[in-house]
Protein backbone atom coordinates (compact mmCIF):
# COMPACT_ATOMS: atom_id res chain seq x y z
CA UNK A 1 43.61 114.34 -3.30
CA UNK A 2 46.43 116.24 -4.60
CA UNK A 3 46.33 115.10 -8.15
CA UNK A 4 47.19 118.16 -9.48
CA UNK A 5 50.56 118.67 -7.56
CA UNK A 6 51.89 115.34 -9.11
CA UNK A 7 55.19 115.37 -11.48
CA UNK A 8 56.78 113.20 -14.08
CA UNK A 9 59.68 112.73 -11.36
CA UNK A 10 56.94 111.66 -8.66
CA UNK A 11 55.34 109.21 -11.43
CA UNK A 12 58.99 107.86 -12.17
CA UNK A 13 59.81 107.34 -8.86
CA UNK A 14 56.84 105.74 -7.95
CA UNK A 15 56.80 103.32 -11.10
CA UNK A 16 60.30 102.37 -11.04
CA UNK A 17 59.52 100.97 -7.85
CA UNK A 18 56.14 99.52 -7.47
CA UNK A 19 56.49 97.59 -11.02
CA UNK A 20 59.56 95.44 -9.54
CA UNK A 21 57.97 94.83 -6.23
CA UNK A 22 54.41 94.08 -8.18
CA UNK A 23 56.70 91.13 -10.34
CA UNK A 24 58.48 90.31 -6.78
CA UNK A 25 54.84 89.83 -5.07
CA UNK A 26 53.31 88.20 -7.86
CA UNK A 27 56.31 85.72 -8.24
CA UNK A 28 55.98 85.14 -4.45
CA UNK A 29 51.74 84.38 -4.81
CA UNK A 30 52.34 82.47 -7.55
CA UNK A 31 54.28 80.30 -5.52
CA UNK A 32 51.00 79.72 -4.11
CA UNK A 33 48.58 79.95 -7.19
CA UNK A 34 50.70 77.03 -8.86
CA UNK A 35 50.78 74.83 -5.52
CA UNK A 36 46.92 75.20 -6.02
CA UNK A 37 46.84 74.36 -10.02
CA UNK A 38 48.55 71.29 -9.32
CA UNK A 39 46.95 70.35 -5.83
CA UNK A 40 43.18 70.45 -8.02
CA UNK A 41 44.34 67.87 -10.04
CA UNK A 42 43.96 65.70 -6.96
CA UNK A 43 40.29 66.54 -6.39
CA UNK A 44 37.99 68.98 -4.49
CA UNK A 45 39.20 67.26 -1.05
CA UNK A 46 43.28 68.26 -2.18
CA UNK A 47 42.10 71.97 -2.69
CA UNK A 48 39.96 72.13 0.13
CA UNK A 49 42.82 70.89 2.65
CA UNK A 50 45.25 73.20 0.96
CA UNK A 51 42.77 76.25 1.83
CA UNK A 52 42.14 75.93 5.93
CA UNK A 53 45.89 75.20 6.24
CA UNK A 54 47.10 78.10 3.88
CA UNK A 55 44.71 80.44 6.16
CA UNK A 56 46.38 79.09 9.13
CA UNK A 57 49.83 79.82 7.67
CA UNK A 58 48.85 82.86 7.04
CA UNK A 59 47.99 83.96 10.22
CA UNK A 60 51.93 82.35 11.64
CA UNK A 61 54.13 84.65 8.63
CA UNK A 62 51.62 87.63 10.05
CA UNK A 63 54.47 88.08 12.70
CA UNK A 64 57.10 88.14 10.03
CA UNK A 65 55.60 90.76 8.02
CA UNK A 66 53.93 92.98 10.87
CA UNK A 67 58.17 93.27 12.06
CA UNK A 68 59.30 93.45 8.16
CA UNK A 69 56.59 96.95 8.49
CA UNK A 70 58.84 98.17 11.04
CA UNK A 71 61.94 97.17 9.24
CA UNK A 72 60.78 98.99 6.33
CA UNK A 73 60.22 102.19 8.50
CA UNK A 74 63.27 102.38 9.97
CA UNK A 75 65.41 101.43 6.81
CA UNK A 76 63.67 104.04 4.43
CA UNK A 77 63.94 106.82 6.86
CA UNK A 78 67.36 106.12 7.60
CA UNK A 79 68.33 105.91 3.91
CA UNK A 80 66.15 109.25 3.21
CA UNK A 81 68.48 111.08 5.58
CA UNK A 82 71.74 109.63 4.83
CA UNK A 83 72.61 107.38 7.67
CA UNK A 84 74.27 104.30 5.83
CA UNK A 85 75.33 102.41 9.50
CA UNK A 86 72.09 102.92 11.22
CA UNK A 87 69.88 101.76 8.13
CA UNK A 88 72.79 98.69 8.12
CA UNK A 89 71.86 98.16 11.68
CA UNK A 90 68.48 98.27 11.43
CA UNK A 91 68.51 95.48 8.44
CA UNK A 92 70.95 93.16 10.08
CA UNK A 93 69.38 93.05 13.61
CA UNK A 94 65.57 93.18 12.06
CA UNK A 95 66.65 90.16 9.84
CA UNK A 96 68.47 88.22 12.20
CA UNK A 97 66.11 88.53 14.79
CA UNK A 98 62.90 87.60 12.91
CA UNK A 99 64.89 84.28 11.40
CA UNK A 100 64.97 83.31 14.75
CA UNK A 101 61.57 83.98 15.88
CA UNK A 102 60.66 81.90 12.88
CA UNK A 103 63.08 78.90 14.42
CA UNK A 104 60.97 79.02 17.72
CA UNK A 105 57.39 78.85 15.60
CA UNK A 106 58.24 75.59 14.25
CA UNK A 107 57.87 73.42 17.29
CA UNK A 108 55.17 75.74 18.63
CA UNK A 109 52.57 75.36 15.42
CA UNK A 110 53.77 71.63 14.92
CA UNK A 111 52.78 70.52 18.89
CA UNK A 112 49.55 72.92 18.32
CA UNK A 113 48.46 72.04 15.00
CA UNK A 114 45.70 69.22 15.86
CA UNK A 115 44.04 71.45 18.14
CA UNK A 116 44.22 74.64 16.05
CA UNK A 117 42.70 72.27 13.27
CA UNK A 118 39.53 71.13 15.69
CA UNK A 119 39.32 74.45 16.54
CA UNK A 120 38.53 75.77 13.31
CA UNK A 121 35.74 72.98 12.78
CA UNK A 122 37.85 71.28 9.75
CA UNK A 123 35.51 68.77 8.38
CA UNK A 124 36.97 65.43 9.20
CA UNK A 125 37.57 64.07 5.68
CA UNK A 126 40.01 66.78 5.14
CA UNK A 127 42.29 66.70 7.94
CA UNK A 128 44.53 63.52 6.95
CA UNK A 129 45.51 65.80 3.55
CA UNK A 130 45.45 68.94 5.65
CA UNK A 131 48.02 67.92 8.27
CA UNK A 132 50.21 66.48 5.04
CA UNK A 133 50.91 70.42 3.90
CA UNK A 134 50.31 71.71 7.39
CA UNK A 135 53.48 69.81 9.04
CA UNK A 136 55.40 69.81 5.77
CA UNK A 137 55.17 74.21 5.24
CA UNK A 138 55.74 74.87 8.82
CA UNK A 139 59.26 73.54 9.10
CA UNK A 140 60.23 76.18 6.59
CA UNK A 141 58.71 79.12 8.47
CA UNK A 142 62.37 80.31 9.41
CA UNK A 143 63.61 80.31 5.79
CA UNK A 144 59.95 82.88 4.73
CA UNK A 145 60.35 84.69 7.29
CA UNK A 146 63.81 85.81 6.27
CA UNK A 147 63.26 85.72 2.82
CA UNK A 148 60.47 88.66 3.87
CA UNK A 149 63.01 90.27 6.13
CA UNK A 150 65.78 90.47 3.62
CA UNK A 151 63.24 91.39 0.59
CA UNK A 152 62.36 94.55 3.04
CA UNK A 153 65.59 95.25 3.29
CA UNK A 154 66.23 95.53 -0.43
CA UNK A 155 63.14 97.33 -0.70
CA UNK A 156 63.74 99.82 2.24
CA UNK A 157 66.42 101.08 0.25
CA UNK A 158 64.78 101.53 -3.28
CA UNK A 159 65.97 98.62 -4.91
CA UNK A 160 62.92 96.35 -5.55
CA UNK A 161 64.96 94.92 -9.19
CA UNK A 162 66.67 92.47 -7.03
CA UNK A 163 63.73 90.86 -4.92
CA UNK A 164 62.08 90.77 -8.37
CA UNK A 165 64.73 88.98 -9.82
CA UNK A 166 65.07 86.52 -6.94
CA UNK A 167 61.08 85.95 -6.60
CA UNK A 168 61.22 84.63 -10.53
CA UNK A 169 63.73 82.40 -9.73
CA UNK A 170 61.56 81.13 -6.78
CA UNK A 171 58.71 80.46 -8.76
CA UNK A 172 59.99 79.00 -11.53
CA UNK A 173 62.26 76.66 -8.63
CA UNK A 174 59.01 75.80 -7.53
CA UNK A 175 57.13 74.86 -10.51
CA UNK A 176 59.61 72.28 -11.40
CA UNK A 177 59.39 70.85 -8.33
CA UNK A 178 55.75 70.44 -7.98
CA UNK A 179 55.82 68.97 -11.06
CA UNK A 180 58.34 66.52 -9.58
CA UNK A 181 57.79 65.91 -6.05
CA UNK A 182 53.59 65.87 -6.38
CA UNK A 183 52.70 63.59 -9.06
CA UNK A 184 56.69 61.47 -8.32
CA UNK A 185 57.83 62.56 -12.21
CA UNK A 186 61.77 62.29 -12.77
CA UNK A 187 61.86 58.86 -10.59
CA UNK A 188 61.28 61.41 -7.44
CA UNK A 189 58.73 60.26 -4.84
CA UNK A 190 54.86 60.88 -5.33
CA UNK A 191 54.27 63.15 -2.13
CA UNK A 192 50.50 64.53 -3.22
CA UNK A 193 49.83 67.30 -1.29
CA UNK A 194 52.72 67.11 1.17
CA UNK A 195 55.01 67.05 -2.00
CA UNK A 196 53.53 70.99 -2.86
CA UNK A 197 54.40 72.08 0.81
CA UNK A 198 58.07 71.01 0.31
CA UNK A 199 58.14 72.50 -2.92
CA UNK A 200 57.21 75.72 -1.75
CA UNK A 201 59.14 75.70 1.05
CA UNK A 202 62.47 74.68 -0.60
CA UNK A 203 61.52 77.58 -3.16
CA UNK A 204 61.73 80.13 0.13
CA UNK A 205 64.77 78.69 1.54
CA UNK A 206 66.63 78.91 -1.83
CA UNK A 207 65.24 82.92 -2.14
CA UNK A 208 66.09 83.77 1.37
CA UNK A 209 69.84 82.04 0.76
CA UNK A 210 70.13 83.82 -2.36
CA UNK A 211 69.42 86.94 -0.65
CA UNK A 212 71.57 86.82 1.90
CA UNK A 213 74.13 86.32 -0.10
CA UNK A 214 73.70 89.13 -2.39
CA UNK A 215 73.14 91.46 0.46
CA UNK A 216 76.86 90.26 2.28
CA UNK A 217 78.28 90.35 -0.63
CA UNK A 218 77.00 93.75 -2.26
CA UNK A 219 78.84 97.05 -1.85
CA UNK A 220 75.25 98.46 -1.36
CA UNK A 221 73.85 95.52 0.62
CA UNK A 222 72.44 96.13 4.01
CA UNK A 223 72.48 92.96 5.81
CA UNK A 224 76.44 92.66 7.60
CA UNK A 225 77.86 89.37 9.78
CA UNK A 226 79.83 91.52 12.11
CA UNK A 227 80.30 92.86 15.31
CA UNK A 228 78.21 96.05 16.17
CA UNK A 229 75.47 95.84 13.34
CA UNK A 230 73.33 93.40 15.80
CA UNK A 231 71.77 96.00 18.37
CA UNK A 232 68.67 95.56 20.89
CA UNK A 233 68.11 99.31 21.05
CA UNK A 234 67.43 99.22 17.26
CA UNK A 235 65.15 96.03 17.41
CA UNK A 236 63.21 97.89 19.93
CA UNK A 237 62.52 100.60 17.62
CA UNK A 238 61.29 98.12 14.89
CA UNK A 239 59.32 96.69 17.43
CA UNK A 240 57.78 99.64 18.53
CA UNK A 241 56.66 100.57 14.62
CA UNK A 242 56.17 96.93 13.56
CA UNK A 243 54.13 95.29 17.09
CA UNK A 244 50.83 97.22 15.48
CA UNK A 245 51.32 96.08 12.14
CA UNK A 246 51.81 92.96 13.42
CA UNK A 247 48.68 92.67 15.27
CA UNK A 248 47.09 94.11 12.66
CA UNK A 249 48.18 91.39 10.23
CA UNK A 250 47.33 88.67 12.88
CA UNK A 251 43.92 90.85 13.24
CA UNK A 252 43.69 90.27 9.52
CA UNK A 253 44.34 86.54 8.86
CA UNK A 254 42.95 85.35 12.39
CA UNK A 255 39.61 86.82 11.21
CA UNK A 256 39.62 85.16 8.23
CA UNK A 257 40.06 82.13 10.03
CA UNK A 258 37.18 83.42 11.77
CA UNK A 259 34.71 83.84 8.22
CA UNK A 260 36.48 80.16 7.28
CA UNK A 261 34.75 78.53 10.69
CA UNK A 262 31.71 80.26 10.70
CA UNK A 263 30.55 81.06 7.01
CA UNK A 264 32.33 79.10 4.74
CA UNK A 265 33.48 75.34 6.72
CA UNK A 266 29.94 75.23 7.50
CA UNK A 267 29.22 75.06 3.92
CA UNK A 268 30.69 71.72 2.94
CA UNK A 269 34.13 70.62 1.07
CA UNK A 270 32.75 72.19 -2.43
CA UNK A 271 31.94 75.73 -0.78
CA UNK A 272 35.68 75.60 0.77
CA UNK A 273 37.42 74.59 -2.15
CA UNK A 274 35.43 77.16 -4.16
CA UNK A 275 36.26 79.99 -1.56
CA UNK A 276 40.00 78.51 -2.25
CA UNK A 277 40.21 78.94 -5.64
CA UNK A 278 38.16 82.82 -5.42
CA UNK A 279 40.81 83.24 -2.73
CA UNK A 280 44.00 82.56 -5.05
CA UNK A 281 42.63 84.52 -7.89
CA UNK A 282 41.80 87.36 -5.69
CA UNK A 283 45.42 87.19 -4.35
CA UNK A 284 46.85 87.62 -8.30
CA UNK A 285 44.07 90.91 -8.60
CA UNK A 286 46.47 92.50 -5.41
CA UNK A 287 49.31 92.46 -7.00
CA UNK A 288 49.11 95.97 -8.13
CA UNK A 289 47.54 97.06 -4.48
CA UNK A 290 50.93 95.25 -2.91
CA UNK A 291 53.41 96.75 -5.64
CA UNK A 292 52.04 100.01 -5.06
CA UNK A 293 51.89 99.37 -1.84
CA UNK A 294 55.21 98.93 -0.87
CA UNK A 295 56.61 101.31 -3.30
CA UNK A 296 54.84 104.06 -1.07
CA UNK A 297 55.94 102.58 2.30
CA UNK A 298 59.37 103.46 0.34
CA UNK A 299 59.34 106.58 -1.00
CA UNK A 300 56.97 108.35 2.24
CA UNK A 301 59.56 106.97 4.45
CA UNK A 302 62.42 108.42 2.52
CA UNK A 303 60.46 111.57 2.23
CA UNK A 304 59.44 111.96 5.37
CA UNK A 305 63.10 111.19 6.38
CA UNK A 306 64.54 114.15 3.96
CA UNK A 307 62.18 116.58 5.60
CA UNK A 308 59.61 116.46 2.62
CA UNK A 309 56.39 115.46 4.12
CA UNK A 310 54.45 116.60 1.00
CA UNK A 311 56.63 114.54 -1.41
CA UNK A 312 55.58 112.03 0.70
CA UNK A 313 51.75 112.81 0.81
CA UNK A 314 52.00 113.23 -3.57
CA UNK A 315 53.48 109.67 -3.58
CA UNK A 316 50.74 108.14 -1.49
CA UNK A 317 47.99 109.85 -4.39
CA UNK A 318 50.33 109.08 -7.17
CA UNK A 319 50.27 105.39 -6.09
CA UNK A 320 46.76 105.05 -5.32
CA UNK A 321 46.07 106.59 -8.53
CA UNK A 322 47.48 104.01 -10.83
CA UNK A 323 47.08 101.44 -8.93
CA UNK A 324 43.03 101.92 -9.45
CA UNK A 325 43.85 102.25 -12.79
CA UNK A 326 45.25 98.81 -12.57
CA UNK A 327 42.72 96.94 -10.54
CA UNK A 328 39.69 98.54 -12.60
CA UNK A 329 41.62 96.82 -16.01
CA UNK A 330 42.33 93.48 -13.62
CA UNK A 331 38.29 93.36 -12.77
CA UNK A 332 36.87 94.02 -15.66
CA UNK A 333 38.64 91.26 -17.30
CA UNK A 334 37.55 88.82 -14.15
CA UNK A 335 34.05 89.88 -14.42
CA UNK A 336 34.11 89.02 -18.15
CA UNK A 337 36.14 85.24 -17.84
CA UNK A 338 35.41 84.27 -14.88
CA UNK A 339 34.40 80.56 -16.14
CA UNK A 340 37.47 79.99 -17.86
CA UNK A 341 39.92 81.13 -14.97
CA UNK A 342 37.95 78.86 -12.75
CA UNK A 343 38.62 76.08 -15.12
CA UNK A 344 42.48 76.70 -14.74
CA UNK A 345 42.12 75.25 -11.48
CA UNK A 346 38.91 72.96 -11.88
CA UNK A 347 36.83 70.93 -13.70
CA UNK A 348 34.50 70.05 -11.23
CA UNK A 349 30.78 71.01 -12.73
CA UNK A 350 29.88 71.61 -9.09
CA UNK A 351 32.67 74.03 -8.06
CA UNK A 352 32.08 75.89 -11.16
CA UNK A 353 28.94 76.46 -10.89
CA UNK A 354 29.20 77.91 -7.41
CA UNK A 355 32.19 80.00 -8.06
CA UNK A 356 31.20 81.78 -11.13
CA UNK A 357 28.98 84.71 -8.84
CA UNK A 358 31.15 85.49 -6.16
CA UNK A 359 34.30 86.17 -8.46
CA UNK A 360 31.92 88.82 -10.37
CA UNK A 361 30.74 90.06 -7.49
CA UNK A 362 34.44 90.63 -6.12
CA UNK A 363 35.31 91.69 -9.50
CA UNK A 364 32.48 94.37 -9.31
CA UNK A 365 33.72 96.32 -6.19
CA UNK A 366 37.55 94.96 -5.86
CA UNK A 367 38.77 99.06 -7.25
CA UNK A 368 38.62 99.78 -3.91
CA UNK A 369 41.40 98.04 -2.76
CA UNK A 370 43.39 100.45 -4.51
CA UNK A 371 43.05 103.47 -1.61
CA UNK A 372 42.96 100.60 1.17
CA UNK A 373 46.18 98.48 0.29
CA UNK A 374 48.25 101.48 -1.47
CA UNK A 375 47.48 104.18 1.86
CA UNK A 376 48.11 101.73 4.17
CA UNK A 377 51.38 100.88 2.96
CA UNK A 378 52.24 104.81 2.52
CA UNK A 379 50.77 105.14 6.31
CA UNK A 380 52.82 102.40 7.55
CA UNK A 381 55.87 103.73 5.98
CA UNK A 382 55.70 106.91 7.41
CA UNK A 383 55.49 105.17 10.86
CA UNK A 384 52.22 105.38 11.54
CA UNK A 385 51.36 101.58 12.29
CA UNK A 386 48.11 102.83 15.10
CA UNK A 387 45.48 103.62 12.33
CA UNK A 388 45.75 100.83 10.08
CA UNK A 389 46.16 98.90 13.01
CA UNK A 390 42.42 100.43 14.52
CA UNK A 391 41.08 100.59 10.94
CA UNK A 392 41.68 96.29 10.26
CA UNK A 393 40.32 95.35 13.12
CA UNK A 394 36.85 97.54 12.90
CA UNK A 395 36.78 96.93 9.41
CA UNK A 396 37.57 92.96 10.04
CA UNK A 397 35.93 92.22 13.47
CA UNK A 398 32.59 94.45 12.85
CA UNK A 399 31.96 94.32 9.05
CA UNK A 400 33.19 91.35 7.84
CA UNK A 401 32.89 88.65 9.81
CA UNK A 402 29.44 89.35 10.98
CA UNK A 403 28.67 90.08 7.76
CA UNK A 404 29.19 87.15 6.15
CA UNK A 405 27.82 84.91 8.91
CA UNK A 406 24.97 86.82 7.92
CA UNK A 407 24.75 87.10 4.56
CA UNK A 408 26.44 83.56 3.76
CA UNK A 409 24.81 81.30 7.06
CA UNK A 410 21.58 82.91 8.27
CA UNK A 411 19.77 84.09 5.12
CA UNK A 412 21.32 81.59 2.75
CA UNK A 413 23.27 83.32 -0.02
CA UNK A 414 26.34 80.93 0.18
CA UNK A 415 29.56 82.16 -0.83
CA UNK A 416 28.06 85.13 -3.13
CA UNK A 417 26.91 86.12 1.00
CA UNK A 418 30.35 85.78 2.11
CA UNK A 419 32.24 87.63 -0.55
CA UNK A 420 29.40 90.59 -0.89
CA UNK A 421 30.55 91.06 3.04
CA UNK A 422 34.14 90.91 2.48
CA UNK A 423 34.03 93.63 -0.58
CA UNK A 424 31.92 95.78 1.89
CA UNK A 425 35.21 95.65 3.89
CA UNK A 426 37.02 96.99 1.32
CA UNK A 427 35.02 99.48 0.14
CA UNK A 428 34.94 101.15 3.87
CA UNK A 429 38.26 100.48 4.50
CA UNK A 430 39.32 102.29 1.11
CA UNK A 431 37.15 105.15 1.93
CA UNK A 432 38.15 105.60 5.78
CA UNK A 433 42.04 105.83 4.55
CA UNK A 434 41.21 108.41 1.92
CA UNK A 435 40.11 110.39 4.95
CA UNK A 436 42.29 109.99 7.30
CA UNK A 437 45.37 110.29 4.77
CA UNK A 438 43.83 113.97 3.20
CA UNK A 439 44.11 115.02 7.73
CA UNK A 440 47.85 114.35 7.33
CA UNK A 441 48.58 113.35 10.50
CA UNK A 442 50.35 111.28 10.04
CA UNK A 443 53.08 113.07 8.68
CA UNK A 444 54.09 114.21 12.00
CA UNK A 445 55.30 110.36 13.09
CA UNK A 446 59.02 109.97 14.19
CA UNK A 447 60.99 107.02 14.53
C-alpha cells in the first residue's frame, strides 16, 4: 500500500467527506437500531419477527443501492471533469427512474410476501408479527429508494454535510414516533410492531422530500424537473455500472437469507432474536467501513475523472487506513461490554447468555472489514462494479453460507458457528481486495 505517498490534502479530503457520510449512515441505521430498542420491549417473539423481515427488506432496497453505485459513478466522474449538465442528467434520470422502480416493488413484495415468508422456513409463531412490519415497510419502498438516490446525488458531488444533516433529522423524526405510534403514547394508536414499520417509513419519506427539495431548489443541486435532464441513454450507462452492484447487493442480502433458513431459523426464536440484536450492533461497528466507504467511491471517481488515477489509488489507502483505525477502537470496546450493549436491547437471561460469544468473536476479527467495505466502495467508484461483484458472491455463496451450516447446524456450535463463518468472510474478502486493488486495474475503467 502506498502509505508513504499520502498528504495532509489527501487526509483532508478524505475526512471531510467520510465523517459526514459516517453521521449520514449511522443516522440512517439507527433508524433501524431504535425500531429494534423499542420492538424488544415487546418480547423475544417482537425482535425475532423484526429480524427475518428486515433481511427480506434488505434484499428489495438491494436494487436501489446496486443503481445508486452507478449513480455515484457517473455523477463523480462527471463532476471530476467539469461537466455540470451531464452530472445534472445523470442525477435527475438515476433518481427519477429508481423512485419508480420502487412504485412497481410495492405490489410485487406485498402479493409475494406469504410465500417468500414459507420459503424462508419462518417459524409459525412469528409470522402474524412478521407480516405486521413486513406489509407496513414495504409501502414505503418508493420514498427509500429515493431518499438513497438523492443522498448519492449529494454525495456524488462532495457534499455529504447535507445528507448528514437530513439523516439526523430522520432519526430523531423517527424516535418520536416510535415512541408514539408503538406503545399508542400522545392519545396515538398502539400499533406494536406495525407501529415501528410506519415510523420508519414516514422517517424516509420525510428525508427523501426534504431532499428533493433542497436539491430543486439549490444553485448547486443536481436533481432538475425539466425538459432534457430525463435521458434513457444516460440511465443506460448507470445501468451498465450499477446492474453488477446490484446483483452483487442482491448476492449479498439473498445469502443472508440463505444463513437465516439454514443456520440460524433452525435454531429456535431465541437464536434468531439473538442473531438480530448481534446483527444491529454489527450494523453501528460499519459505520466507519460505509463512511469511508463512500467517501472513496467519491473522491476515485473524481480522480479518475480529472485524469489522476493515482490520487485516486492514495485515497482508496488513505481511507482504508483510518477506517481500521476506527473499527480496531469500535471492537475493542465490543469485546470488552458486550453484556451491557446486549442489555440495551434485552433483558432476557436466555438471549444474553447466548449472545455474549458471538459478539466477541465478531469483535475479534471485525478490522477486516476495513479493506473489504472501504476498497469496494473506491472500486465501485472508479467503475469497476465486475470484481466486487465476483468477489461477494465467492466470498458469500462458498464461504459463508456453507460455513455456517457447518459450523452452526452440523457440529453444533450455535450462533458462535455462524458468526466464526461470517468473519471468515470478511477476513478473505478484505484480503482478496487488498490484492486486487495494489494490480490497479481497475484504474483503466471508463464510463
Amino acid at each position: 500500500m502506498k502509505i508513504s505517498g499520502i498528504t495532509k490534502k489527501d487526509t483532508r479530503a478524505m475526512l471531510t467527506l467520510a465523517f459526514p457520510a459516517m453521521i449520514t449512515q449511522l443516522s440512517a441505521t439507527m433508524v433501524q437500531v431504535v425500531d429494534t430498542m423499542f420492538i424488544g420491549r415487546l418480547g423475544p417473539l417482537a425482535i425475532g419477527a423484526a429480524a427475518v423481515t428486515g433481511i427480506i427488506i434488505f434484499n428489495i432496497t438491494a436494487v436501489g443501492d446496486g443503481f445508486g453505485t452507478g449513480l455515484v459513478a457517473a455523477v463523480s466522474r462527471m463532476i471530476g471533469a467539469g461537466d455540470r449538465k451531464n452530472a445534472a442528467i445523470f442525477s435527475t434520470t438515476g433518481i427519477s427512474v429508481l423512485t419508480l422502480i420502487g412504485a412497481a416493488f410495492v405490489p410485487l413484495f406485498l402479493a409475494a410476501g406469504g410465500n417468500i415468508f414459507n420459503l424462508l422456513q419462518i417459524p409459525d409463531e412469528l409470522k402474524p408479527r412478521a407480516w405486521e412490519y413486513y406489509s407496513v415497510f414495504i409501502s414505503f419502498t418508493p420514498a427509500i429508494f429515493a431518499f438513497g438516490a438523492l443522498s448519492a446525488s449529494f454525495r456524488a458531488r462532495g457534499d455529504t454535510g447535507t445528507p448528514m444533516i437530513v439523516g439526523v433529522g430522520i432519526n430523531i423524526l423517527n424516535v418520536f414516533l416510535d415512541w408514539t405510534l408503538i406503545f399508542g403514547n400522545l392519545g396515538f394508536p398502539e400499533l406494536g410492531v406495525g407501529g415501528a414499520a410506519f415510523a420508519s417509513g414516514l422517517s424516509f419519506f420525510s428525508g427523501a422530500l426534504l431532499l428533493a427539495v433542497l436539491s430543486l431548489f439549490s444553485e448547486q443541486g443536481l436533481f432538475r424537473l425539466k425538459r432534457g435532464y430525463l435521458s434513457i441513454s444516460h440511465f443506460i450507462r448507470i445501468a451498465r455500472i450499477g446492474m453488477p452492484s446490484m446483483i452483487e447487493r442482491f448476492a449479498m442480502s439473498f445469502s443472508q437469507l440463505l444463513v437465516m433458513s439454514i443456520a440460524v431459523n433452525p435454531l429456535g426464536s431465541n437464536s434468531i432474536a439473538s442473531f438480530h440484536i448481534i446483527m444491529r450492533l454489527a450494523s453501528l461497528s460499519f459505520m466507519p467501513g460505509f463512511g469511508f466507504a463512500m467517501a472513496a467511491a467519491t473522491l476515485s471517481g473524481q480522480h479518475l475523472g480529472s485524469e489522476d488515477p493515482d490520487g485516486a489509488e492514495r485515497m482508496l489507502w488513505v481511507g482504508t487506513l483510518f477506517c481500521g483505525i476506527l473499527m480496531v477502537l469500535i471492537s475493542t470496546l465490543y469485546f470488552g461490554l458486550s453484556e451491557p450493549l446486549i442489555r440495551l436491547f434485552t433483558d432476557s437471561p436466555e438471549i444474553l447468555l447466548e449472545s455474549d460469544r458471538p459478539l466477541k468473536i465478531y469483535a475479534a476479527l471485525a478490522v477486516f472489514l476495513a479493506p473489504a467495505m472501504v476498497l469496494r466502495g473506491g472500486l465501485n467508484g472508479a467503475g469497476d462494479t465486475s470484481f466486487t461483484l465476483r468477489m461477494m458472491i465467492i466470498s458469500r455463496f462458498i464461504i459463508r453460507l456453507p460455513l455456517s451450516w457447518l459450523f452452526g447446524v452440523h457440529l453444533g456450535f450455535g450462533l458462535s458457528g455462524v458468526w466464526f463463518a461470517m468473519c471468515m468472510d470478511f477476513v478473505i474478502r478484505g484480503l482478496s481486495f487488498i490484492g486486487y486493488t495494489k494490480k490497479g486495474e481497475w484504474k483503466e475503467k471508463r464510463i
